[in-house]
C-alpha atoms as a PDB file:
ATOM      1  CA  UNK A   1      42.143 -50.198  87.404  1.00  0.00           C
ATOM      2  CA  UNK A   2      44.588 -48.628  84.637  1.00  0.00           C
ATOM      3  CA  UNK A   3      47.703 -51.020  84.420  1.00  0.00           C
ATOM      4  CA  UNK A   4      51.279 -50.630  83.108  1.00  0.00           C
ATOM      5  CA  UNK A   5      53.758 -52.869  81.302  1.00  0.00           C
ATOM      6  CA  UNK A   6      57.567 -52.594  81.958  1.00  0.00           C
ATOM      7  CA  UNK A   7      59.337 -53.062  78.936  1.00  0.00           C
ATOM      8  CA  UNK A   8      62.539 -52.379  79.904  1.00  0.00           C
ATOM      9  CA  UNK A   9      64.535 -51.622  83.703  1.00  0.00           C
ATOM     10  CA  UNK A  10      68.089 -50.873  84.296  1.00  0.00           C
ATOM     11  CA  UNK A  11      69.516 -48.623  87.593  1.00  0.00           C
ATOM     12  CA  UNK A  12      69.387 -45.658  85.213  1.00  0.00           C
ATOM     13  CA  UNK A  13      65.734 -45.777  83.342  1.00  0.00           C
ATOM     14  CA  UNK A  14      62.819 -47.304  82.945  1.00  0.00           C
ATOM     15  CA  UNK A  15      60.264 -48.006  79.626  1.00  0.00           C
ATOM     16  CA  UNK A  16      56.611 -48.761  79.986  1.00  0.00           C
ATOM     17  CA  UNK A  17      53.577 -49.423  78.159  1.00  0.00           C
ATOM     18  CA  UNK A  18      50.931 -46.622  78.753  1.00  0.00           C
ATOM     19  CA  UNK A  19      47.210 -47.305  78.013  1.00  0.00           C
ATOM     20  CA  UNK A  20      44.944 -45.054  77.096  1.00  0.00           C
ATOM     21  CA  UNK A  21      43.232 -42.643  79.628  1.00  0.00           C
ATOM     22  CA  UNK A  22      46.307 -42.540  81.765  1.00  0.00           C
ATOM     23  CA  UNK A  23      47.602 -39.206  83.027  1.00  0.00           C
ATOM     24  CA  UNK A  24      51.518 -39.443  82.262  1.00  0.00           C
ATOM     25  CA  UNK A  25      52.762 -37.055  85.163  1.00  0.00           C
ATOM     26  CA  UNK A  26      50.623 -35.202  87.666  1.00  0.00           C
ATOM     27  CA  UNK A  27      49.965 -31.793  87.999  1.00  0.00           C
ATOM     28  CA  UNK A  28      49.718 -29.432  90.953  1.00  0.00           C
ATOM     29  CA  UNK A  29      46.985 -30.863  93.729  1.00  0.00           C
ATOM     30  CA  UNK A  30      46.388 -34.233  91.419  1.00  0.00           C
ATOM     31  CA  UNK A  31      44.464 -36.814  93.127  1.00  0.00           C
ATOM     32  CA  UNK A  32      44.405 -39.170  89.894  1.00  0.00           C
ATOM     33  CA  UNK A  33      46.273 -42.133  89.379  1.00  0.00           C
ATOM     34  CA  UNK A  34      49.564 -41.260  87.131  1.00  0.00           C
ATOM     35  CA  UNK A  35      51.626 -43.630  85.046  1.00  0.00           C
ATOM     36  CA  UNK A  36      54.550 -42.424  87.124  1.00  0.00           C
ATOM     37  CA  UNK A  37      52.564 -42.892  90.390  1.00  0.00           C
ATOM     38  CA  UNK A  38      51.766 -46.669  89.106  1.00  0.00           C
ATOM     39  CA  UNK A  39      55.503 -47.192  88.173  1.00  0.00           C
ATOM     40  CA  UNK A  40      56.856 -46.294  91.479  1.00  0.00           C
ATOM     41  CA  UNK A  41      54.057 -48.919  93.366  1.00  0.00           C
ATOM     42  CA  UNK A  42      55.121 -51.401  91.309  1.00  0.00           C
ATOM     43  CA  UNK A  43      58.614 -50.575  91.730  1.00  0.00           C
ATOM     44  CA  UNK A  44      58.443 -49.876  95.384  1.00  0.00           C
ATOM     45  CA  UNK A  45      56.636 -53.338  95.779  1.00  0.00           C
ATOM     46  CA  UNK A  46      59.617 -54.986  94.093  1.00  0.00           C
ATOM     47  CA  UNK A  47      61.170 -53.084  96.766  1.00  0.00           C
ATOM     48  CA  UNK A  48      64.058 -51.044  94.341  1.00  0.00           C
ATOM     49  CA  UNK A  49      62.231 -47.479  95.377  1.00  0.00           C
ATOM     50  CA  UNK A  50      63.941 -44.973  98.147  1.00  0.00           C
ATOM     51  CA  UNK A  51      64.652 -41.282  97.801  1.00  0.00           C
ATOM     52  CA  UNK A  52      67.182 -41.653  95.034  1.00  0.00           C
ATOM     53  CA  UNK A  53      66.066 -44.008  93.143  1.00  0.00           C
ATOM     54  CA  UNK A  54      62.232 -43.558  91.743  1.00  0.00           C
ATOM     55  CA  UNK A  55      60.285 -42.454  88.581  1.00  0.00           C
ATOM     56  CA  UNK A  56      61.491 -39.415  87.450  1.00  0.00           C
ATOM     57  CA  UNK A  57      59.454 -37.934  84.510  1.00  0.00           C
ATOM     58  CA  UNK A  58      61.845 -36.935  81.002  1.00  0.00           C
ATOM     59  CA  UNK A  59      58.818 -36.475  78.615  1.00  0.00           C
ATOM     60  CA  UNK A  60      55.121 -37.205  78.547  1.00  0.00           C
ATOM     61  CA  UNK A  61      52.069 -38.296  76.367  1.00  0.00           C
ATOM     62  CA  UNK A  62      48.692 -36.750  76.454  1.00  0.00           C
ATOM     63  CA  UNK A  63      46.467 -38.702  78.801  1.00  0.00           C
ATOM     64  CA  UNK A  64      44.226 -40.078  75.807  1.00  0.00           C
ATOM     65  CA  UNK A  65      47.524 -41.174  74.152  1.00  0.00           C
ATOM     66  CA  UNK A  66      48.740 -44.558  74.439  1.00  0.00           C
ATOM     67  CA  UNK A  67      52.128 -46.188  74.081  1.00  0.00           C
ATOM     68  CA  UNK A  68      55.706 -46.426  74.753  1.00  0.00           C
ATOM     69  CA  UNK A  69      57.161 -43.824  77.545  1.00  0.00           C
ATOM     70  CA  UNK A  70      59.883 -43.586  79.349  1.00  0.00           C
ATOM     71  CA  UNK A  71      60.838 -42.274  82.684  1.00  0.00           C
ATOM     72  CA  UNK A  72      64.242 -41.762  84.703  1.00  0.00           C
ATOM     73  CA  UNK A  73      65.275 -43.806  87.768  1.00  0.00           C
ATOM     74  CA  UNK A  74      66.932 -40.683  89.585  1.00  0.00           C
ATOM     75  CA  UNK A  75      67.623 -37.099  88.992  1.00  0.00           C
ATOM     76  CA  UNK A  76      71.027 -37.425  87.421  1.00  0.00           C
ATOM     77  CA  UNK A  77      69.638 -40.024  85.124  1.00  0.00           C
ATOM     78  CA  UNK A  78      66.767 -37.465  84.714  1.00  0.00           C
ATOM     79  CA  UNK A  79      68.961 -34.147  83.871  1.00  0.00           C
ATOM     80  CA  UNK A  80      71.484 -36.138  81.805  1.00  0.00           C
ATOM     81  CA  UNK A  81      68.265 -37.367  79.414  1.00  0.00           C
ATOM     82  CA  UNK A  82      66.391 -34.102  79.236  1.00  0.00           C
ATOM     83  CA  UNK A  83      69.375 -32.241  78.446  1.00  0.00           C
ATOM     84  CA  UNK A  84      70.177 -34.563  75.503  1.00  0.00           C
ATOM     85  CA  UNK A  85      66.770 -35.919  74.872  1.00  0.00           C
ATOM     86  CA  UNK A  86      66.569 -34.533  71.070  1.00  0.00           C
ATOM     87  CA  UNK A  87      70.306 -36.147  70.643  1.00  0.00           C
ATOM     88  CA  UNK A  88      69.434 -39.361  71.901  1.00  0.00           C
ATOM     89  CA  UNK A  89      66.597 -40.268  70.359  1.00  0.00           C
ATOM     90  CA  UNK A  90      66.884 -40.909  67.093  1.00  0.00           C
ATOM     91  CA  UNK A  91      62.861 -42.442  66.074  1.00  0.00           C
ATOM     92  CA  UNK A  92      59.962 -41.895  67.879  1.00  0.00           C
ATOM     93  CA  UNK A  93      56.757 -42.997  65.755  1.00  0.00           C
ATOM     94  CA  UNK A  94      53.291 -42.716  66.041  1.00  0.00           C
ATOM     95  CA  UNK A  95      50.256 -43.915  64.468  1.00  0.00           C
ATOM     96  CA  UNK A  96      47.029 -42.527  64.146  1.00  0.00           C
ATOM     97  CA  UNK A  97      43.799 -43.371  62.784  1.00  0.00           C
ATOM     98  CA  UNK A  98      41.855 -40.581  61.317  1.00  0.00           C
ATOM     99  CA  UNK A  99      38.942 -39.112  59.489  1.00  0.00           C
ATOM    100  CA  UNK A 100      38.695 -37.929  55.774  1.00  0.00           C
ATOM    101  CA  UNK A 101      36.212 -34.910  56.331  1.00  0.00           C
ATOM    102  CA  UNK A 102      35.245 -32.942  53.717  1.00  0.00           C
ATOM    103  CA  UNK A 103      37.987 -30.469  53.797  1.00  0.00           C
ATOM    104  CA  UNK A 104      40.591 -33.644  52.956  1.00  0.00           C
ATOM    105  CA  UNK A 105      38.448 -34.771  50.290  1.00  0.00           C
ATOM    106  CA  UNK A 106      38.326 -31.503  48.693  1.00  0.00           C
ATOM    107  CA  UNK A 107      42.095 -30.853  48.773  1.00  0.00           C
ATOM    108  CA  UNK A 108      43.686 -33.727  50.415  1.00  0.00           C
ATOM    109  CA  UNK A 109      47.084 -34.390  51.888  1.00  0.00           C
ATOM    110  CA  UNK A 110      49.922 -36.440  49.176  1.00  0.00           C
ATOM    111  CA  UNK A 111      50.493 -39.857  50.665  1.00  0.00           C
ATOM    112  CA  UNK A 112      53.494 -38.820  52.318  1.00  0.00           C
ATOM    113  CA  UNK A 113      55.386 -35.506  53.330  1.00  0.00           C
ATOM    114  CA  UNK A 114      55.921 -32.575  56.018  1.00  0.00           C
ATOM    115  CA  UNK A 115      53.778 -30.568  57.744  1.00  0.00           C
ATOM    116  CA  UNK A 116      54.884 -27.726  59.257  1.00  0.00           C
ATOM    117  CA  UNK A 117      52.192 -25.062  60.337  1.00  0.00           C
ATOM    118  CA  UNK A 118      52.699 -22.686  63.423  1.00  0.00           C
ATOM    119  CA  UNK A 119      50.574 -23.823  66.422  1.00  0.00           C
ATOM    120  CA  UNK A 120      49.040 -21.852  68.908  1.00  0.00           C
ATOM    121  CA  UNK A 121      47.147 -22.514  72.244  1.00  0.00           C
ATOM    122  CA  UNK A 122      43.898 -21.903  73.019  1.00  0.00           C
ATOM    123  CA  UNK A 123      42.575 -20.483  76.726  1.00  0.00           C
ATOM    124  CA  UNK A 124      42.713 -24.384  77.700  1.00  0.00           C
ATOM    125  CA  UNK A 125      46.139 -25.392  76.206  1.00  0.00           C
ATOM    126  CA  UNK A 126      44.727 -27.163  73.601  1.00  0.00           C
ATOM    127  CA  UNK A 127      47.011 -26.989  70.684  1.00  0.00           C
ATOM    128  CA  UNK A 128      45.343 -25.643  66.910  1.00  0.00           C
ATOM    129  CA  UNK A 129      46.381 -24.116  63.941  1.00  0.00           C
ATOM    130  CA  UNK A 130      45.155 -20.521  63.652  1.00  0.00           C
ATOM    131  CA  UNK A 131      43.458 -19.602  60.150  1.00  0.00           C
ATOM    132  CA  UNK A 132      45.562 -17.193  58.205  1.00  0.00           C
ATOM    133  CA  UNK A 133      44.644 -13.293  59.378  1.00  0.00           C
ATOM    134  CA  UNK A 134      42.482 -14.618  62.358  1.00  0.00           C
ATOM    135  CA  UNK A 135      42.820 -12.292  65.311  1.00  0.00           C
ATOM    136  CA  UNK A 136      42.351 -13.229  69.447  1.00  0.00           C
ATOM    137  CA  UNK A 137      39.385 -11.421  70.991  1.00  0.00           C
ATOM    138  CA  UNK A 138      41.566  -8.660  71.888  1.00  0.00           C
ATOM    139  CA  UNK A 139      41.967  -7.660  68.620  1.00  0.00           C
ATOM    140  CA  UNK A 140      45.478  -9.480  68.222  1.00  0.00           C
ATOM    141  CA  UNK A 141      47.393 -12.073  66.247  1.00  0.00           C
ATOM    142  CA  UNK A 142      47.424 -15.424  67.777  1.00  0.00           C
ATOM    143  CA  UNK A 143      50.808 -16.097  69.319  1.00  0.00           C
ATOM    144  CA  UNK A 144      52.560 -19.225  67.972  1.00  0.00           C
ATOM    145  CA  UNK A 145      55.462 -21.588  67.484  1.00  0.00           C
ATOM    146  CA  UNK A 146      57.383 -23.481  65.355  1.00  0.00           C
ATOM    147  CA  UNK A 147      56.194 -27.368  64.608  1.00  0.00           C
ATOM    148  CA  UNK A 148      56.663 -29.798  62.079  1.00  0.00           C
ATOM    149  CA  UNK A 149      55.030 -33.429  61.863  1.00  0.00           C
ATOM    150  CA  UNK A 150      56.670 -35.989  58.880  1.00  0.00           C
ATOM    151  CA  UNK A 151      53.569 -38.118  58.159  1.00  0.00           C
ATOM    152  CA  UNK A 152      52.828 -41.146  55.953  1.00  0.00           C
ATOM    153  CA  UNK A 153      49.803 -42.302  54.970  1.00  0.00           C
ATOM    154  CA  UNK A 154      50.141 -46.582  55.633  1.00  0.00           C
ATOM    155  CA  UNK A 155      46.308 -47.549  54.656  1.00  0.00           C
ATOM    156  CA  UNK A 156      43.816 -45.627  53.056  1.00  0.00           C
ATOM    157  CA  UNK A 157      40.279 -46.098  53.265  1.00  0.00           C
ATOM    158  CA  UNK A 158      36.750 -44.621  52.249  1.00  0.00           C
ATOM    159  CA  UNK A 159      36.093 -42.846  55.592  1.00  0.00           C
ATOM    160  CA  UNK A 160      39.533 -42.818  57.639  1.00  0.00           C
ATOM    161  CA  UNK A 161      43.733 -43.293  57.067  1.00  0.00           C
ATOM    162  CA  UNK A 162      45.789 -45.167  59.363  1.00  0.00           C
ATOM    163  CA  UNK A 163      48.558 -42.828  59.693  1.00  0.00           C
ATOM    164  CA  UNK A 164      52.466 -43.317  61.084  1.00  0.00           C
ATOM    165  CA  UNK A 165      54.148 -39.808  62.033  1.00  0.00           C
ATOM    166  CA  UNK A 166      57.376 -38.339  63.385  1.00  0.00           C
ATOM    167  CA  UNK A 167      57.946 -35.314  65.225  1.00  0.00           C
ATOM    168  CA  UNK A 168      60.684 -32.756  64.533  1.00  0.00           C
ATOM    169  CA  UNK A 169      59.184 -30.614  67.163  1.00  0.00           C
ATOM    170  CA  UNK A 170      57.426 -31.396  70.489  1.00  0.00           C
ATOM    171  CA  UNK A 171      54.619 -29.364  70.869  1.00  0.00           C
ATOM    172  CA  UNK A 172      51.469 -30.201  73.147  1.00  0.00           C
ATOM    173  CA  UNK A 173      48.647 -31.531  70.826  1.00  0.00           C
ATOM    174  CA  UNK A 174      50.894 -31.242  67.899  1.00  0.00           C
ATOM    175  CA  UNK A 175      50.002 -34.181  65.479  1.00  0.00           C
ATOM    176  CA  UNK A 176      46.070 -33.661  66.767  1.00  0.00           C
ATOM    177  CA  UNK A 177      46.213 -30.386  65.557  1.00  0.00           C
ATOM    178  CA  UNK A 178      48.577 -30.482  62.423  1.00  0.00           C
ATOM    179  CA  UNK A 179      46.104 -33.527  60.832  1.00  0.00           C
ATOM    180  CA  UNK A 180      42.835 -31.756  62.377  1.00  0.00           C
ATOM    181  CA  UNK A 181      44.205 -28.581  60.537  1.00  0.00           C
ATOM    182  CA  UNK A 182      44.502 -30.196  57.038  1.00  0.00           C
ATOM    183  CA  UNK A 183      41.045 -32.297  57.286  1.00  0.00           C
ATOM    184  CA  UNK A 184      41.926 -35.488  58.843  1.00  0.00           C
ATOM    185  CA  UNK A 185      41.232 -35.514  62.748  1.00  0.00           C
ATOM    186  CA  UNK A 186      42.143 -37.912  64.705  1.00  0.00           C
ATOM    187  CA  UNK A 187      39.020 -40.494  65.351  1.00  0.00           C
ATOM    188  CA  UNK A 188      38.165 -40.058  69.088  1.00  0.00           C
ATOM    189  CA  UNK A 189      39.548 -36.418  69.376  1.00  0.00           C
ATOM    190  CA  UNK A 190      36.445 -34.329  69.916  1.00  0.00           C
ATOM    191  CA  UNK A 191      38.780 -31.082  71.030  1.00  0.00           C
ATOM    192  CA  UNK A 192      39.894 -31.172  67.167  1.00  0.00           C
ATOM    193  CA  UNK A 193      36.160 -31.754  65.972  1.00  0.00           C
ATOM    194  CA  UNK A 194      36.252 -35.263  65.200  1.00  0.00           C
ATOM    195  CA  UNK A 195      32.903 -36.692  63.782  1.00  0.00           C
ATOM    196  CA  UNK A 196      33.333 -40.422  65.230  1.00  0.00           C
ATOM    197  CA  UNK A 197      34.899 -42.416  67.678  1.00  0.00           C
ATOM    198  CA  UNK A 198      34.897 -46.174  67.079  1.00  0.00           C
ATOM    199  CA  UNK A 199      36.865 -47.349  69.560  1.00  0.00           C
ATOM    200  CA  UNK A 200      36.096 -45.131  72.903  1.00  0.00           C
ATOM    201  CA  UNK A 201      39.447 -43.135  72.766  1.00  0.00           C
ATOM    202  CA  UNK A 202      41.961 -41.381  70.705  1.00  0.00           C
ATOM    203  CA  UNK A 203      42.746 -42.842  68.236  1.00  0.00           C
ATOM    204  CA  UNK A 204      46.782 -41.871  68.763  1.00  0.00           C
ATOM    205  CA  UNK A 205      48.867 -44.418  69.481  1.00  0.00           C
ATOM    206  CA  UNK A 206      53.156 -43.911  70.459  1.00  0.00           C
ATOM    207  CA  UNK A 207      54.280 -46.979  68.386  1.00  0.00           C
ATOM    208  CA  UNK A 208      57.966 -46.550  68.750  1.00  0.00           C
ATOM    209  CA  UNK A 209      60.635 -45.591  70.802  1.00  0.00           C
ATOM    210  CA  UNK A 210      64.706 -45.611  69.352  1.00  0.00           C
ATOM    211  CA  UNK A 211      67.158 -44.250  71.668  1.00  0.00           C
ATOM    212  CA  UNK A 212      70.852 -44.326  72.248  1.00  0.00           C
ATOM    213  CA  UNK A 213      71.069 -45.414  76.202  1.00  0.00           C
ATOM    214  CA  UNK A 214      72.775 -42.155  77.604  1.00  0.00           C
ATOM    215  CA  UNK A 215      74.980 -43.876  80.027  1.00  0.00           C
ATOM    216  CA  UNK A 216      75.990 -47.052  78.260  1.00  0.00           C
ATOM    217  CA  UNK A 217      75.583 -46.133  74.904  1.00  0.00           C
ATOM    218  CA  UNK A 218      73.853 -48.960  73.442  1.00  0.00           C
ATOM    219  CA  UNK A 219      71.084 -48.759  70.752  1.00  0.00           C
ATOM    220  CA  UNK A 220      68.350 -49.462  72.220  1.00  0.00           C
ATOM    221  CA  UNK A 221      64.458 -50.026  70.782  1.00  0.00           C
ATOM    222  CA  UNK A 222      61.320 -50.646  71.422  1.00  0.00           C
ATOM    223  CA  UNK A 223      58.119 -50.757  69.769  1.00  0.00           C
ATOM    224  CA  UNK A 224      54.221 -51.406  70.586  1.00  0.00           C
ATOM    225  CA  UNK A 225      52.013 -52.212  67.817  1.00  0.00           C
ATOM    226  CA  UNK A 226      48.605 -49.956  68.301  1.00  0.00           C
ATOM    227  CA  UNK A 227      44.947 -52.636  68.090  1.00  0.00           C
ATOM    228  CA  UNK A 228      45.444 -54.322  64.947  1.00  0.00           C
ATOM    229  CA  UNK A 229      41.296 -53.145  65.064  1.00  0.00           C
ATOM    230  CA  UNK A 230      42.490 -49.802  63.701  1.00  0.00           C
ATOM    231  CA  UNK A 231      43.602 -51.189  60.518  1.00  0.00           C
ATOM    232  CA  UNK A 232      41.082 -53.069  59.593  1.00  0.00           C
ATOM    233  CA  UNK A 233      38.704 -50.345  60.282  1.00  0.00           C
ATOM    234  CA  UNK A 234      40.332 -48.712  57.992  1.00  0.00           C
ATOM    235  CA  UNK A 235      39.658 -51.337  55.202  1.00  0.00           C
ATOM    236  CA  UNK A 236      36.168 -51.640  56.327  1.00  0.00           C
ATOM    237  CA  UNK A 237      35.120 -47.993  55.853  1.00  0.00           C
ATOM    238  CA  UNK A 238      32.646 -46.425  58.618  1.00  0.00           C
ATOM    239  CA  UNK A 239      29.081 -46.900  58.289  1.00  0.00           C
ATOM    240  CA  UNK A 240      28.253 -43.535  59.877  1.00  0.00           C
ATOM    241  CA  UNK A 241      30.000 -41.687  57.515  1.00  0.00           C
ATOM    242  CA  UNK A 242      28.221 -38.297  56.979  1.00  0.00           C
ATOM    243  CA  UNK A 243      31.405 -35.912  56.465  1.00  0.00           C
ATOM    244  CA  UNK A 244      29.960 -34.143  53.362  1.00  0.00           C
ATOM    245  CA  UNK A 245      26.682 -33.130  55.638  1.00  0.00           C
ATOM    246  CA  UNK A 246      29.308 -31.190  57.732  1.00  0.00           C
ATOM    247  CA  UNK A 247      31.989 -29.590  56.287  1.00  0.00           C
ATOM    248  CA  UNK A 248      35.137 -28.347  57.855  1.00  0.00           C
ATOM    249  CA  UNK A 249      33.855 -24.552  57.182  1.00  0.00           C
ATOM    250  CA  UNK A 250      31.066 -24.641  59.779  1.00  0.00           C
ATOM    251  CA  UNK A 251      33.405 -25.600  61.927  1.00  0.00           C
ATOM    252  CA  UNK A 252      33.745 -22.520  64.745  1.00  0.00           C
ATOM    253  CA  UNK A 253      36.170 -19.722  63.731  1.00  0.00           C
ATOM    254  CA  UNK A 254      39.690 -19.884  65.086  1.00  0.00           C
ATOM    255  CA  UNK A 255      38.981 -17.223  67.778  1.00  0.00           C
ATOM    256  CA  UNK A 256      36.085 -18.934  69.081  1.00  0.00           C
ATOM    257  CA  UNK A 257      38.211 -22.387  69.463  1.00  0.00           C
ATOM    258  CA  UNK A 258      40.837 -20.342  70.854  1.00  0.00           C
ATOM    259  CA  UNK A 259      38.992 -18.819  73.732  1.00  0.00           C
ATOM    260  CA  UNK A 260      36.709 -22.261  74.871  1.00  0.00           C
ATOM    261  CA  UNK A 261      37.551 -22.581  78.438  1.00  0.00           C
ATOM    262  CA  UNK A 262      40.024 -21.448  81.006  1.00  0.00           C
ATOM    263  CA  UNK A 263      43.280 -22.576  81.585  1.00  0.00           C
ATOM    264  CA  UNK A 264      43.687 -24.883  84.632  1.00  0.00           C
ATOM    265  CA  UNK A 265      46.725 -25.765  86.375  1.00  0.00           C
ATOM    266  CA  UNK A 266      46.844 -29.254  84.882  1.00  0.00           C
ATOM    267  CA  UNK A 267      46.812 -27.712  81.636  1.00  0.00           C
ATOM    268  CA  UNK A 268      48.968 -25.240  82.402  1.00  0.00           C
ATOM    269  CA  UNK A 269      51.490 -28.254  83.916  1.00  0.00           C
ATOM    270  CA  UNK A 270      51.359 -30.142  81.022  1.00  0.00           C
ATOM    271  CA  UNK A 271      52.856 -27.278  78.332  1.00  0.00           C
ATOM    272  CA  UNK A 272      55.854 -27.910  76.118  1.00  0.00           C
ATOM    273  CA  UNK A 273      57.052 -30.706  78.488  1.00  0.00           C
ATOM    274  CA  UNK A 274      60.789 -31.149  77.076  1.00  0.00           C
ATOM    275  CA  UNK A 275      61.198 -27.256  76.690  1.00  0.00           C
ATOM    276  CA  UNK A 276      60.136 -26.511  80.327  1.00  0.00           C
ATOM    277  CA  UNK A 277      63.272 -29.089  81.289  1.00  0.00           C
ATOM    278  CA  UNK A 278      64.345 -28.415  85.276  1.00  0.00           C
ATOM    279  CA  UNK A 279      60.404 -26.672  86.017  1.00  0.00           C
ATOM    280  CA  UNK A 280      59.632 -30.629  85.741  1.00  0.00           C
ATOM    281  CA  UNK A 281      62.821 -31.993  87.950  1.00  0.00           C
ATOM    282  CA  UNK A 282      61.828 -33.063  91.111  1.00  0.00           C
END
């Protein structure tokens, strides 16, 4: 059974620890097991839940993603963060450990800097980065949206880089798709066309969470480190590395990608979660 850690509880908000393979919110007609839904057993078994005052959901992380979250404790707590949520929070780091395919090795990222291609969304609301001039299979220019993704490159291997990143934007799938863009997907991540997986998941990982606390005003942090495993893979180098056999450009075009699979509702639910603000407020 998934579990949670509480890092932090006052009357006003909440911080937790989410693992891996953990929905954040549900959707429409979910019958899975939801951070939130986990938070407010625990809570309501410490008896502090009622009508008022429960897990209210502010922002989310993909259900392969793991790491800090936060939620609201009622909906003025919940309005007052979402309305200032880019104000507020002033770091929010991830790290990632990804592949060096073939396209990276060929014309590889600088050790640090900003990435800032347009994403689109594919028929199942997975995030990508369309190929310059590729058309939709009506004939049409993919529609997209702003993003950008600061990244640094902390270790560097033969096979894979342990990554730490920072969002300027929020988009769904963004670093996934910025790093699988440039050559370096995310290990685990086979909707970006990773080649391995050594640890059984995505290999993202929300590290850190600095906020100013929007009713007291104190500085508050917290951070998680991701498996210390990562790293040292890293160092190690993967055995089963057979990039050069297949190169980023037999990948499938961007048109294909884009139209894999209908949208469902929980994909549909999980879109832009910060920009959809009140269509989340419960």
């Amino acid at each position: 059974m998934e579990k949670i850690e509480i890092l932090y509880q006052d009357q006003w908000l909440v911080v937790i620890n989410k693992p891996a393979g953990l929905l954040s919110v549900p959707y429409s007609g979910c019958k899975w097991r939801t951070a939130q839904s986990l938070l407010e057993d625990i809570l309501r078994k410490r008896g502090s839940v009622n009508a008022r005052h429960k897990p209210y959901a502010v922002h989310r992380l993909d259900r392969d993603t793991s790491g800090v979250m936060m939620f609201a404790l009622n909906e003025q707590a919940q309005e007052k963060i979402m309305d200032s949520w880019h104000k507020m929070v002033s770091e929010r780091l991830y790290h990632a450990l990804a592949e060096i395919s073939y396209q990276a090795r060929r014309n590889p990222l600088s050790d640090s800097g900003l990435i800032d291609d347009d994403l689109s969304q594919n028929a199942y609301n997975i995030g990508f980065v369309p190929k310059e001039g590729a058309l939709d299979k009506s004939g049409h220019s993919f529609k997209t949206m702003p993003a950008r993704t600061h990244y640094k490159m902390l270790e560097k291997g033969k096979s894979h880089v342990l990554f730490e990143l920072s969002l300027d934007t929020g988009k769904k799938n963004q670093i996934r798709a910025h790093l699988a863009a440039h050559g370096y997907p995310i290990a685990g991540d086979e909707e970006h066309r990773a080649q391995t997986n050594p640890f059984n998941r995505l290999c993202l990982h929300a590290r850190t969470l600095e906020f100013t606390h929007p009713f007291t005003g104190e500085k508050l942090k917290f951070e998680v480190p991701e498996p210390a495993a990562w790293n040292e893979y890293v160092k190690k180098g993967d055995s089963f590395n057979n990039h050069s056999k297949r190169p980023v450009e037999n990948y499938k075009k961007s048109e294909d990608f884009a139209s894999k699979r209908p949208l469902t509702g929980k994909q549909k639910s999980h879109m832009n979660f910060i920009e959809r603000g009140k269509n989340y407020r419960k």
